[in-house]
Protein backbone atom coordinates (compact mmCIF):
# COMPACT_ATOMS: atom_id res chain seq x y z
CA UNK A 1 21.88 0.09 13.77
CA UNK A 2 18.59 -0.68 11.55
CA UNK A 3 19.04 -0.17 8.02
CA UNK A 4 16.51 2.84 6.76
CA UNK A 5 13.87 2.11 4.92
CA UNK A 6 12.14 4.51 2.49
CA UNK A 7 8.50 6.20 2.67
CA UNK A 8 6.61 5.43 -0.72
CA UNK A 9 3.41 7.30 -1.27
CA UNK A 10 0.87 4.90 -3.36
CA UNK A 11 -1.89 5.80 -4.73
CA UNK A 12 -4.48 4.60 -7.23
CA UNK A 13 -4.99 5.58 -10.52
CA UNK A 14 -8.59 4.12 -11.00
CA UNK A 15 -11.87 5.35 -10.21
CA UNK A 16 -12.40 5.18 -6.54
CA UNK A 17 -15.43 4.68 -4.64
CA UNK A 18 -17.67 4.89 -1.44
CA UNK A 19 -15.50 1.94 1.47
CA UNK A 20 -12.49 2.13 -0.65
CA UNK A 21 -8.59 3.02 -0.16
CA UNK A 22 -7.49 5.89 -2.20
CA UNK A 23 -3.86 6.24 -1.19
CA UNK A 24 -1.35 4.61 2.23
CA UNK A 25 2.16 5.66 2.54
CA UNK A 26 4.23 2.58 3.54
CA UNK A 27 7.88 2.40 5.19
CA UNK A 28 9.61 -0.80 2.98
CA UNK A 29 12.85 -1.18 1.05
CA UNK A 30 11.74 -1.09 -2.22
CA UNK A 31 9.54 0.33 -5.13
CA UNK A 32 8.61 -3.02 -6.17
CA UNK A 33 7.49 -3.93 -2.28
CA UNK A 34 5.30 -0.87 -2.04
CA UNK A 35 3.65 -1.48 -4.82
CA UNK A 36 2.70 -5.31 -3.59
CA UNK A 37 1.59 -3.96 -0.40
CA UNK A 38 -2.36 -3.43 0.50
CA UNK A 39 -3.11 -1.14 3.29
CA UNK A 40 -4.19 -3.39 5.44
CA UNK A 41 -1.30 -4.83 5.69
CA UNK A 42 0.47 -5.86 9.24
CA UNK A 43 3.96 -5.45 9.14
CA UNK A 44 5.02 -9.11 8.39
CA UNK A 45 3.23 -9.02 4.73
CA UNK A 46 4.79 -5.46 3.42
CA UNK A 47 5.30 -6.10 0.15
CA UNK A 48 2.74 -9.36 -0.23
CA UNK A 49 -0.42 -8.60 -2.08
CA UNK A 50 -3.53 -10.43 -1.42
CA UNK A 51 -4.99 -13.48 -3.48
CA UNK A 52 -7.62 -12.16 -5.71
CA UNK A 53 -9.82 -14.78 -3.91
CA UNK A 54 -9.43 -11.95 -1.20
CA UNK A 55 -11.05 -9.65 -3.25
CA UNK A 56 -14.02 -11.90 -4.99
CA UNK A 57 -16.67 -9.93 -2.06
CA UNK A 58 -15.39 -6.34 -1.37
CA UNK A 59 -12.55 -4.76 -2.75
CA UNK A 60 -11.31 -1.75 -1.28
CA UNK A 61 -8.58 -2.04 -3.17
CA UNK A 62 -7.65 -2.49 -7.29
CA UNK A 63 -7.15 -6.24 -7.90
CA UNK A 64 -3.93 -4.98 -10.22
CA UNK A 65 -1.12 -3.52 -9.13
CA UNK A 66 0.33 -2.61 -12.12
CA UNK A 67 -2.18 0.42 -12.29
CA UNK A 68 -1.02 2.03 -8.59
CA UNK A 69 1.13 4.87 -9.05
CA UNK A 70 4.70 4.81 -6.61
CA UNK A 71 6.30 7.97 -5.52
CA UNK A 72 9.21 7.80 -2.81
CA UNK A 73 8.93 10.60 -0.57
CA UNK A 74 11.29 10.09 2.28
CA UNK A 75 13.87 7.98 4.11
CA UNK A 76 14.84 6.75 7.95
CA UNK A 77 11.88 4.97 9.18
CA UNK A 78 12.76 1.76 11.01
CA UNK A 79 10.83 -0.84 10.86
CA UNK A 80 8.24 -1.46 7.24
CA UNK A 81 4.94 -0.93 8.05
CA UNK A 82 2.03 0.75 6.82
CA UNK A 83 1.95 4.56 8.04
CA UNK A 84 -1.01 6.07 7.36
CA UNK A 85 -4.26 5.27 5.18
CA UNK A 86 -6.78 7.37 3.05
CA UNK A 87 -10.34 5.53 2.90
CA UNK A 88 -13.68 7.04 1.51
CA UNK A 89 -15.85 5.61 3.85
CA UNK A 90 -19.55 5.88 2.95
């Protein structure tokens, strides 16, 4: 049987704008993984945050991850991945 892993809710703290994320929820182990995780993610880089060179054209996403804020909300998915996305598309 798969270990569960636990639904984090993150969301940003910082002003958000027109073609940017606002919040994901992501299936990984840890509080520390969902924060390093982007929502584009696939699920072989939960808990890897892009390069700032990533983010030098667009950046749909802060650059920091310190200012995200991490709630857990649930337990029992089965694989990490990203669940679901909120983007303000313009």
């Amino acid at each position: 049987m798969n270990t569960p892993y636990n639904l984090w809710l993150v969301t940003r703290s910082d002003k958000v704008d027109y073609d940017e994320y606002d919040s994901f929820v992501v299936s990984c182990e840890t509080l520390e993984q969902a924060r390093f995780t982007h929502p584009d993610s696939d699920p072989d880089n939960i808990g890897v945050y892009p390069s700032t060179d990533w983010q030098k054209d667009f950046n749909p996403w802060p650059a920091d991850p310190d200012t995200l804020t991490i709630k857990h909300i649930g337990s029992n998915c089965t694989e990490p991945c990203v669940i679901i996305t909120s983007f303000n598309a313009g």
